[in-house]
N, C-alpha and C. Protein backbone atom coordinates (compact mmCIF):
# COMPACT_ATOMS: atom_id res chain seq x y z
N UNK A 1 21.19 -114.82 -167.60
CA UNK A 1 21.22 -113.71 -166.70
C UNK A 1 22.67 -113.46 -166.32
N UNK A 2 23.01 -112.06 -166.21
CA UNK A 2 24.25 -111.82 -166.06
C UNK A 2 24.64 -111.43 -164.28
N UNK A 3 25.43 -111.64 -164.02
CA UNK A 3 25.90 -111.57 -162.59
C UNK A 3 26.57 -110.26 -162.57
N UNK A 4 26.46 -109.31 -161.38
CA UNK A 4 27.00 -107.80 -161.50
C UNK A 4 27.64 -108.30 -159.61
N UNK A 5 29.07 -108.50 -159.97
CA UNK A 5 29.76 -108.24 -158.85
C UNK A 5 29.58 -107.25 -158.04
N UNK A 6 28.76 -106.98 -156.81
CA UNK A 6 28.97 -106.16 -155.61
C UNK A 6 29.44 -106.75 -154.48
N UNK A 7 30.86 -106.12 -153.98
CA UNK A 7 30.89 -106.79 -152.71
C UNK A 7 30.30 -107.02 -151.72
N UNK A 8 30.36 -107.45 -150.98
CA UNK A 8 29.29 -107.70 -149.90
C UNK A 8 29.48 -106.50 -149.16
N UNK A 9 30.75 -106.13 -149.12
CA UNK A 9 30.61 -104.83 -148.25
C UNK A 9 29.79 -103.20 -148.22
N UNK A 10 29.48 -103.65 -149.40
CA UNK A 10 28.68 -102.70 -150.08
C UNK A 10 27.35 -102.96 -149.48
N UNK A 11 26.68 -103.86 -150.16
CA UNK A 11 25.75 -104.67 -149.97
C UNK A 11 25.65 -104.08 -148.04
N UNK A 12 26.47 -104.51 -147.48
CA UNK A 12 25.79 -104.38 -146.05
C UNK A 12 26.17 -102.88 -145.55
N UNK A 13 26.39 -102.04 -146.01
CA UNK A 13 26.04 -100.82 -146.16
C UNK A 13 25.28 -100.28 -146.76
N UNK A 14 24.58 -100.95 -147.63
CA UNK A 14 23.19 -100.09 -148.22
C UNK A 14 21.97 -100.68 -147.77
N UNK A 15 22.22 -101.64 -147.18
CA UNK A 15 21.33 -102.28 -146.22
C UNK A 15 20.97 -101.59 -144.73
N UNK A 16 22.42 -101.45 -144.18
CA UNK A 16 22.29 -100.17 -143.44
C UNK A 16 21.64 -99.09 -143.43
N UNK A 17 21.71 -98.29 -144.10
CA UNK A 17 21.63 -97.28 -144.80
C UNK A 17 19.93 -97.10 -144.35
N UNK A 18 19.42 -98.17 -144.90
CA UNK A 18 18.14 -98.09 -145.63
C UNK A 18 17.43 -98.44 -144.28
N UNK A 19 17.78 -98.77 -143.03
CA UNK A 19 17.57 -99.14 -142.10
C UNK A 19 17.55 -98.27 -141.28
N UNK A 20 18.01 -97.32 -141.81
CA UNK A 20 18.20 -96.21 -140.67
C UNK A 20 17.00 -95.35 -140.44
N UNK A 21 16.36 -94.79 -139.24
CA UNK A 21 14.86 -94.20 -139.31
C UNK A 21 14.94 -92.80 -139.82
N UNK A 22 13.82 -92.73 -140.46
CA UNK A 22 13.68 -90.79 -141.04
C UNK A 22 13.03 -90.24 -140.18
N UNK A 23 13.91 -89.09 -140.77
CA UNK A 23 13.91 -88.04 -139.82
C UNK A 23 13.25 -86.53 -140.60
N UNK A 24 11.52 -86.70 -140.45
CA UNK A 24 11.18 -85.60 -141.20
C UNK A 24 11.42 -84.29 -140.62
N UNK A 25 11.65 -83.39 -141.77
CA UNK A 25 11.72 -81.92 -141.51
C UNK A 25 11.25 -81.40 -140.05
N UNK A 26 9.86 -81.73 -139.77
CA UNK A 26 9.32 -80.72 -138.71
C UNK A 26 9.44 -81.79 -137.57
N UNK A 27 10.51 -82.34 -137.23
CA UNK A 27 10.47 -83.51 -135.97
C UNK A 27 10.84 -82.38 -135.07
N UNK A 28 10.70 -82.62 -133.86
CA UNK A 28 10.58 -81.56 -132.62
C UNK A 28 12.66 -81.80 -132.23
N UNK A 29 12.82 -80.84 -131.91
CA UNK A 29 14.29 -80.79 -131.33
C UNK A 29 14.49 -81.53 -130.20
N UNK A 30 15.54 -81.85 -129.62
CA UNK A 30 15.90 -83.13 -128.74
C UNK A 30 15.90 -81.81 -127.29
N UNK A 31 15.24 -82.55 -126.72
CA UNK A 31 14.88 -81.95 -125.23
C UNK A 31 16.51 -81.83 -124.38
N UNK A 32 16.90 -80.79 -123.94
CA UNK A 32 18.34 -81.25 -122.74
C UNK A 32 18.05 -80.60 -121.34
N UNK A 33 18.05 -82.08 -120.99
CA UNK A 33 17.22 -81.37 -119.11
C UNK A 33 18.84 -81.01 -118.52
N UNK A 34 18.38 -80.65 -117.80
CA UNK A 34 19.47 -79.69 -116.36
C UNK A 34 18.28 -80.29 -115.94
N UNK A 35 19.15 -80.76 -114.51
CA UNK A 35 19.33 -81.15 -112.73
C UNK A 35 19.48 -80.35 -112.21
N UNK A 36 18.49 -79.25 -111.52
CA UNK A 36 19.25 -78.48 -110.26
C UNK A 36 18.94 -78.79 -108.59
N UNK A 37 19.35 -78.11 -108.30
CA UNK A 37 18.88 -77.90 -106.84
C UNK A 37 19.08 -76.61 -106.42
N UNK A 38 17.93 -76.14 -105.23
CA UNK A 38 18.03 -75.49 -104.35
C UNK A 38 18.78 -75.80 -102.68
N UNK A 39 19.60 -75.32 -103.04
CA UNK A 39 20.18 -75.65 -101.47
C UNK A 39 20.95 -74.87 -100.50
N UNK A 40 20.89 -74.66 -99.17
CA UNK A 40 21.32 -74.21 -98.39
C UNK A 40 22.31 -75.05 -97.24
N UNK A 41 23.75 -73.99 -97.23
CA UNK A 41 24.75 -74.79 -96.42
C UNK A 41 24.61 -74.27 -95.07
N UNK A 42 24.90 -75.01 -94.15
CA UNK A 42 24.79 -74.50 -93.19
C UNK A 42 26.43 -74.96 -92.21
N UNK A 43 26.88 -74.23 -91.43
CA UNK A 43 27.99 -74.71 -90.16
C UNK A 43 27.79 -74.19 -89.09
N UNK A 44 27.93 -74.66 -87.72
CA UNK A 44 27.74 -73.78 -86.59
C UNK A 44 29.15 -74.30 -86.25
N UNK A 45 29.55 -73.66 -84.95
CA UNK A 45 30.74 -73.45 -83.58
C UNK A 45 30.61 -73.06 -82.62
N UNK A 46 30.97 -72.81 -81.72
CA UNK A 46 30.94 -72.25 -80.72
C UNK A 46 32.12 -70.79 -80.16
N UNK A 47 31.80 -70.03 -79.52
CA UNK A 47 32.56 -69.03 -79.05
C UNK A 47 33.91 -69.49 -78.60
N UNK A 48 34.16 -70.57 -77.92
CA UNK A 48 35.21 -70.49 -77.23
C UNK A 48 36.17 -71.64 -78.48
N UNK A 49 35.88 -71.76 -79.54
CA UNK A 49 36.48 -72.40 -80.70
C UNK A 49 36.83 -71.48 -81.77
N UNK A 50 36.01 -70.62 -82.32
CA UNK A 50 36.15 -69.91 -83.01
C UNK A 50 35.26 -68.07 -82.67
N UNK A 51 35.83 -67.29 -82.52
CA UNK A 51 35.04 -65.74 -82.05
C UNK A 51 34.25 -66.06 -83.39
N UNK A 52 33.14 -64.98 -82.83
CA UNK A 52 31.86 -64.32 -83.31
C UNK A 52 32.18 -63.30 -84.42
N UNK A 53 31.93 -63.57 -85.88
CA UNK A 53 32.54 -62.75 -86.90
C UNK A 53 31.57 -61.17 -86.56
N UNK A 54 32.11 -59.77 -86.64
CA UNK A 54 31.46 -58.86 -87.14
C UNK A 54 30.88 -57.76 -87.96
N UNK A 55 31.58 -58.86 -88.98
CA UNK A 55 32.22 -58.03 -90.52
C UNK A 55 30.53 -57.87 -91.14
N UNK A 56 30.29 -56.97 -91.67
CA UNK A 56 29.31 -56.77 -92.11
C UNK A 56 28.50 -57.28 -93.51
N UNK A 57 27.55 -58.19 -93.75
CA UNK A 57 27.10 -59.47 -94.81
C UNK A 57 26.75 -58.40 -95.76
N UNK A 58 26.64 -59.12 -96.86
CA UNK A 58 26.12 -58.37 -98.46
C UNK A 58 24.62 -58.36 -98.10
N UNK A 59 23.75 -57.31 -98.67
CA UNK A 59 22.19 -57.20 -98.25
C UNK A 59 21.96 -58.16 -99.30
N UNK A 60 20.40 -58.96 -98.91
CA UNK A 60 19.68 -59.55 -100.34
C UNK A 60 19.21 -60.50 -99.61
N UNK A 61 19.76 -61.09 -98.13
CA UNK A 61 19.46 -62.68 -97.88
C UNK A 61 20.06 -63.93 -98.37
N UNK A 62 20.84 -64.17 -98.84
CA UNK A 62 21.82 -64.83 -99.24
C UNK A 62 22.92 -65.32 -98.04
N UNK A 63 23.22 -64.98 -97.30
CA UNK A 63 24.31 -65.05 -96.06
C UNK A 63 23.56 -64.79 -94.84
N UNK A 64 23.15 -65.80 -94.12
CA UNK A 64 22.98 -65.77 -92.71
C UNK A 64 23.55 -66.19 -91.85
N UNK A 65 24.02 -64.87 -90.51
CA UNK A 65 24.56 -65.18 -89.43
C UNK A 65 23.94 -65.49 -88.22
N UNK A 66 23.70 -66.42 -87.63
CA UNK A 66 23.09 -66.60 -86.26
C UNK A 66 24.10 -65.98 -84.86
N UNK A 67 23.71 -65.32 -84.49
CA UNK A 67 24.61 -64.57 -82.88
C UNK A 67 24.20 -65.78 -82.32
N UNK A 68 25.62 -66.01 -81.11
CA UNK A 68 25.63 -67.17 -80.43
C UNK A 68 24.39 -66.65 -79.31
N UNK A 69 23.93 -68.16 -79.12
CA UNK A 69 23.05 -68.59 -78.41
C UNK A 69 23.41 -68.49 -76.56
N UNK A 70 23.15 -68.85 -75.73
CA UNK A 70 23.51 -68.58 -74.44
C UNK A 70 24.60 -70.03 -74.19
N UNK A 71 24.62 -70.87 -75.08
CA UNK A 71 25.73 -71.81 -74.82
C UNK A 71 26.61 -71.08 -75.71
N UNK A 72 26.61 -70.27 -76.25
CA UNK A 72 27.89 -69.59 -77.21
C UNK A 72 27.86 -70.08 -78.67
N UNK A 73 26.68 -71.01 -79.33
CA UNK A 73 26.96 -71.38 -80.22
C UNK A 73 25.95 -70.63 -81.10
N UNK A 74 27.22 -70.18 -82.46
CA UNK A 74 26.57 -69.29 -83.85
C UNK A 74 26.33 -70.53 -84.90
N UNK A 75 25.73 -69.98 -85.90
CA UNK A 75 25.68 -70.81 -86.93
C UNK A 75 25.93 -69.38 -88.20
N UNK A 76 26.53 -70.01 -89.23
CA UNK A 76 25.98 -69.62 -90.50
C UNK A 76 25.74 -70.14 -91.83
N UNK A 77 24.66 -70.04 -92.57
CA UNK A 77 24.30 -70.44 -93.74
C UNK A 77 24.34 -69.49 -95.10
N UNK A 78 24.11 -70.43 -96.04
CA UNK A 78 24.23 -69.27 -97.37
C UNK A 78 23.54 -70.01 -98.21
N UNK A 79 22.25 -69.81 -99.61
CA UNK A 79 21.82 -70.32 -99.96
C UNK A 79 22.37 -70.56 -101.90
N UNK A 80 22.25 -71.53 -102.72
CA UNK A 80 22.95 -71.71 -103.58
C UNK A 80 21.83 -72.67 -104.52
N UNK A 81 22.22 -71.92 -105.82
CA UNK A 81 21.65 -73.00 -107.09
C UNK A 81 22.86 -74.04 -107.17
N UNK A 82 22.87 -75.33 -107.54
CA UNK A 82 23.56 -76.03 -107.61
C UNK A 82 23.03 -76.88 -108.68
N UNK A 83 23.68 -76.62 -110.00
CA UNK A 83 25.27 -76.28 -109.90
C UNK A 83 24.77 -74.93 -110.61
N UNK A 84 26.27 -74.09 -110.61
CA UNK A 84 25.80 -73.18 -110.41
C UNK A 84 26.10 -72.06 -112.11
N UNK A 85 26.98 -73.42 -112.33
CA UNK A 85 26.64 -72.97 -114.32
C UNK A 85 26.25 -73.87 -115.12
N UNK A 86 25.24 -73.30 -115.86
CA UNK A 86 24.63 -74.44 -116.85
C UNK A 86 25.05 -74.40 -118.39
N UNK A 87 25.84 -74.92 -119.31
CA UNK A 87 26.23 -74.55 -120.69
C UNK A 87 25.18 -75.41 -121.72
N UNK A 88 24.89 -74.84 -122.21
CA UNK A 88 24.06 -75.13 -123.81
C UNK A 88 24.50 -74.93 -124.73
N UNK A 89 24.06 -75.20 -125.94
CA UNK A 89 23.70 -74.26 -127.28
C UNK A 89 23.02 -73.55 -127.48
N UNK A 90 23.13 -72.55 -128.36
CA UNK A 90 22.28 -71.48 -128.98
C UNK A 90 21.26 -72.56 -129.82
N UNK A 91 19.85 -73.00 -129.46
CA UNK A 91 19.05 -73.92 -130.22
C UNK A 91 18.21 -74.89 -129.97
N UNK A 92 19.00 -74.98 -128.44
CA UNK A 92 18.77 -76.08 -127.49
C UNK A 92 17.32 -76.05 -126.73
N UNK A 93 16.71 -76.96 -127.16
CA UNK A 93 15.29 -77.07 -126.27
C UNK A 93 15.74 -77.32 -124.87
N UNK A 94 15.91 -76.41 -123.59
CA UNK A 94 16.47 -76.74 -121.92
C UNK A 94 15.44 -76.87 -121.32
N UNK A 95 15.54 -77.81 -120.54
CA UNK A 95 14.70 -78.46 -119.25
C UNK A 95 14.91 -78.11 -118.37
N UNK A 96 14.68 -77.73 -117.27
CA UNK A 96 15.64 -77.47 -115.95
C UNK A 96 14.41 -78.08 -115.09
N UNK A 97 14.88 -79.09 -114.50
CA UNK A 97 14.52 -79.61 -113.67
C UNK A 97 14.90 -79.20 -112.16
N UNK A 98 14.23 -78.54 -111.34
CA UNK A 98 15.01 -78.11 -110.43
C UNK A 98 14.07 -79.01 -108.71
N UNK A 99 14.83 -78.98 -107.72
CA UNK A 99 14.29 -79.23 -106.49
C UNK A 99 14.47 -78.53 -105.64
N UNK A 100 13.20 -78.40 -104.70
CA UNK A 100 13.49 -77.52 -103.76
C UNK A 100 14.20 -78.31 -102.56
N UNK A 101 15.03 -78.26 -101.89
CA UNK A 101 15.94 -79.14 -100.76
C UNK A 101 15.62 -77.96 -99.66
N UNK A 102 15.97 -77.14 -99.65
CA UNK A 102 15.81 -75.70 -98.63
C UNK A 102 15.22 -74.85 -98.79
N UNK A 103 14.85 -73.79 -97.88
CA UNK A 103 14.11 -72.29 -98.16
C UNK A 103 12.69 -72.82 -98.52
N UNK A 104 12.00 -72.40 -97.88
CA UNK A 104 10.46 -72.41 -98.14
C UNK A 104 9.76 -71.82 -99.94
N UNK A 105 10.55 -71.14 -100.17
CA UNK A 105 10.22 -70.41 -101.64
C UNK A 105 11.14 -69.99 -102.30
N UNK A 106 11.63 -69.98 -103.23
CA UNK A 106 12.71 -69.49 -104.24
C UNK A 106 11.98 -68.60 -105.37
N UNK A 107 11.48 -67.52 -105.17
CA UNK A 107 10.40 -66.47 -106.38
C UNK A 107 12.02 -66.52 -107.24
N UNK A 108 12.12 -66.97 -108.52
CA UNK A 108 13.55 -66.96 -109.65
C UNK A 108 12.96 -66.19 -111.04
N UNK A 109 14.33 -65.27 -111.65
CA UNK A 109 13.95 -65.19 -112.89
C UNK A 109 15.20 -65.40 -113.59
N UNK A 110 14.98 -65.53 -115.25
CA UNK A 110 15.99 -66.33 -116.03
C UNK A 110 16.37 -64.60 -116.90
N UNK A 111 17.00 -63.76 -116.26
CA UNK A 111 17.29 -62.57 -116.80
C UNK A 111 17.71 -62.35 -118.27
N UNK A 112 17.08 -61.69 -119.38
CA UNK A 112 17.25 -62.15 -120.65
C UNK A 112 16.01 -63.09 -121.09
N UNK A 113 15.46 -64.05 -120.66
CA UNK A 113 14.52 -64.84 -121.21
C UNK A 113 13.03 -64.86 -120.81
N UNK A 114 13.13 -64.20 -120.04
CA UNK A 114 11.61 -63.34 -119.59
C UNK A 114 11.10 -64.26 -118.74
N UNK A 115 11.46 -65.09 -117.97
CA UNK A 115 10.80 -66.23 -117.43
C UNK A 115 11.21 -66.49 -116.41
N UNK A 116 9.82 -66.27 -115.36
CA UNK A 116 9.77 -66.41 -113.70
C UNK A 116 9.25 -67.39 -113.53
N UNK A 117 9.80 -68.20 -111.69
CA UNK A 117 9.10 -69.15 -111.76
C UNK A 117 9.35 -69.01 -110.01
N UNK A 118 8.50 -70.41 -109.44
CA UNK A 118 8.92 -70.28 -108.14
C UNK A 118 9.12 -71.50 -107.69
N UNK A 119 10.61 -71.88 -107.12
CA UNK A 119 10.89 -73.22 -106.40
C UNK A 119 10.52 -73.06 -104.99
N UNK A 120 9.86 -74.38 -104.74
CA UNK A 120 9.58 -75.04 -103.40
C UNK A 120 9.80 -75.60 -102.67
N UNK A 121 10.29 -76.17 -101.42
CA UNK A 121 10.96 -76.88 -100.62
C UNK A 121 10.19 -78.70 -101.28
N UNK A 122 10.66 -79.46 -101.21
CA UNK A 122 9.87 -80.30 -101.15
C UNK A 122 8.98 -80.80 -103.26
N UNK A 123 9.26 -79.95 -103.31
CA UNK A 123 8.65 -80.04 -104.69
C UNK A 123 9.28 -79.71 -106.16
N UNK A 124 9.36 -80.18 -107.05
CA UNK A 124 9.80 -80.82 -108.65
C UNK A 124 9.66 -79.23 -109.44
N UNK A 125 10.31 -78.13 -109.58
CA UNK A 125 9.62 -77.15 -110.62
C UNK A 125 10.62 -77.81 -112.01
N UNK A 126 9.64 -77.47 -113.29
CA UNK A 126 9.93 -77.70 -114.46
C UNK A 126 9.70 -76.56 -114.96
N UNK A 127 10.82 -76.14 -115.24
CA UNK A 127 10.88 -74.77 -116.33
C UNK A 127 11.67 -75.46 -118.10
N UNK A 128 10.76 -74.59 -119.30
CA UNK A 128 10.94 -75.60 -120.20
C UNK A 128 11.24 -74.14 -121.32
N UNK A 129 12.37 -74.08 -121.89
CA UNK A 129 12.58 -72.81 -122.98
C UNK A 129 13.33 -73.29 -124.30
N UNK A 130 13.32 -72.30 -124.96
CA UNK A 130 14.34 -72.47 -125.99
C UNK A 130 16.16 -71.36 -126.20
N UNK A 131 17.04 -72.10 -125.91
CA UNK A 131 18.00 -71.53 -125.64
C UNK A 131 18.53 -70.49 -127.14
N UNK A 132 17.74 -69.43 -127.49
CA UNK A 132 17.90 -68.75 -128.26
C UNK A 132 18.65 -67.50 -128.65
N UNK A 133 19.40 -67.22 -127.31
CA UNK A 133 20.17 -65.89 -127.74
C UNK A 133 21.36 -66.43 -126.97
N UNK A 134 22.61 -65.97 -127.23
CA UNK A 134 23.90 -66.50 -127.06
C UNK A 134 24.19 -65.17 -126.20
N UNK A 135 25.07 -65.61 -124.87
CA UNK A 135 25.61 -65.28 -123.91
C UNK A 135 25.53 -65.76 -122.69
N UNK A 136 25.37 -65.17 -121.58
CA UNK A 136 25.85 -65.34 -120.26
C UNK A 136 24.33 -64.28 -119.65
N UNK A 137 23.38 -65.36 -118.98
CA UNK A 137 22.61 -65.10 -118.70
C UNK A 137 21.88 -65.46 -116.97
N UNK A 138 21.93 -64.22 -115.89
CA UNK A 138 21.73 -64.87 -114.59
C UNK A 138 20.39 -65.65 -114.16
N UNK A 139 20.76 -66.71 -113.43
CA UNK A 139 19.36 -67.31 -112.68
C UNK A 139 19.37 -66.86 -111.50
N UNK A 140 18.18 -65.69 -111.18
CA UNK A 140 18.44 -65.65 -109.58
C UNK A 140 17.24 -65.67 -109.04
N UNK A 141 17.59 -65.63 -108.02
CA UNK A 141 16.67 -65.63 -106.59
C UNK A 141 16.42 -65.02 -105.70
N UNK A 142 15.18 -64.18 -106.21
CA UNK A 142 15.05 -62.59 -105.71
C UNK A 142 14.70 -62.51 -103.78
N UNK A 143 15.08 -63.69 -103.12
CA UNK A 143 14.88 -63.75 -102.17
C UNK A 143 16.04 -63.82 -101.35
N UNK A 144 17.02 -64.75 -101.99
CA UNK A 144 18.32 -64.93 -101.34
C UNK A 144 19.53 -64.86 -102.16
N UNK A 145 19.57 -62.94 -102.04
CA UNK A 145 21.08 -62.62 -103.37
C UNK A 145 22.00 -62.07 -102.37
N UNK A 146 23.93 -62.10 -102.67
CA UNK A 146 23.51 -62.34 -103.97
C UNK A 146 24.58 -63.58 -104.55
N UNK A 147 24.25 -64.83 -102.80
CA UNK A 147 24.69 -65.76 -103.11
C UNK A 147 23.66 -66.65 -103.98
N UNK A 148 22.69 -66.53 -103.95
CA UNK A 148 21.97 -67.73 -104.94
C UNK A 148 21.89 -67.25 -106.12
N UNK A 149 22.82 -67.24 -107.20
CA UNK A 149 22.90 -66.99 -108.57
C UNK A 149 23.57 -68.03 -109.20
N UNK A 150 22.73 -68.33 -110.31
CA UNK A 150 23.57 -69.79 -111.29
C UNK A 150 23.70 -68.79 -112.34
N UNK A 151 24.55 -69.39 -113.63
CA UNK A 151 25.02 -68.99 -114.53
C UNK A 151 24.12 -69.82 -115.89
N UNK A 152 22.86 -69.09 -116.64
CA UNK A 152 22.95 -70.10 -117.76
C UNK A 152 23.91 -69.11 -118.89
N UNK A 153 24.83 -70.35 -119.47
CA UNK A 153 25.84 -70.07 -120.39
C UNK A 153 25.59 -70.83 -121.87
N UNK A 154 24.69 -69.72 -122.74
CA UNK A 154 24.44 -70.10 -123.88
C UNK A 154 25.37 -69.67 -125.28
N UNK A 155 26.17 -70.76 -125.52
CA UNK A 155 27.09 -70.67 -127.16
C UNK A 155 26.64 -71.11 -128.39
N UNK A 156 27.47 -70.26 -129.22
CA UNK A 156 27.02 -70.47 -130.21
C UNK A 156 27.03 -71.85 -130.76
N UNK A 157 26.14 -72.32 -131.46
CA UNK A 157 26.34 -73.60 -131.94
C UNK A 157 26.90 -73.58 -133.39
């Protein structure tokens, strides 16, 4: 019997190789969740620290001013997707895992992808798509605009 020199290095690369798991044609695409949140900031003061702004807010609900109270103290809040751009691929199976932290209801649509949903204070929404058309597409929140807008930002792959 004749001996056929292979290095070993070979040898433990085709060993490798052969080790590696298949990957048939119709295997499902790799899931990419997004983390969001719903959340609202809030600060108060008082009159004799800072005056009473009277500049006039953007309509939509998004920016609330509280008039001071009889101790003089205002507050204001503004409500926000966080974070507030999301980047993909053009291909990408997206998860968006979102929580509600604030606001009793968030009624949202994914403009471009046809898909409404509604976040809850207190509760897990799972919205589940395929990131199929490339651009710059708004998430909003037809309750509180037109600070609560995220950015999904889909490129080409």
């Amino acid at each position: 019997m004749k001996h056929i020199g292979i290095p070993l290095s070979v040898v433990v690369l085709l060993l490798g190789l052969l080790a590696l798991p298949s990957h048939p044609a119709t295997a499902q695409p790799e899931v990419f969740p997004v983390y969001m949140t719903a959340v609202e900031y809030k600060g108060s003061t008082t009159v004799d620290r800072e005056p009473f702004p009277t500049s006039l807010l953007p309509d939509g609900g998004g920016y609330i001013r509280k008039a001071p109270d009889q101790t003089g103290r205002w507050e204001t809040s503004t409500y926000r997707w966080e974070p507030g751009f999301i980047f993909v691929e053009a291909g990408d199976e997206v998860e968006l895992h979102i929580w509600g932290v604030n606001g009793d209801a968030h009624p949202t649509t994914i403009e471009g992808y046809d898909l409404s949903f509604v976040v809850t204070r207190g509760e897990l929404t799972v919205v589940r798509f395929r990131a199929d058309s490339v651009g710059r597409f708004p998430i909003l929140c037809q309750s509180h605009q037109p600070s609560m807008t995220a950015w999904l930002i889909v490129q080409p792959s």
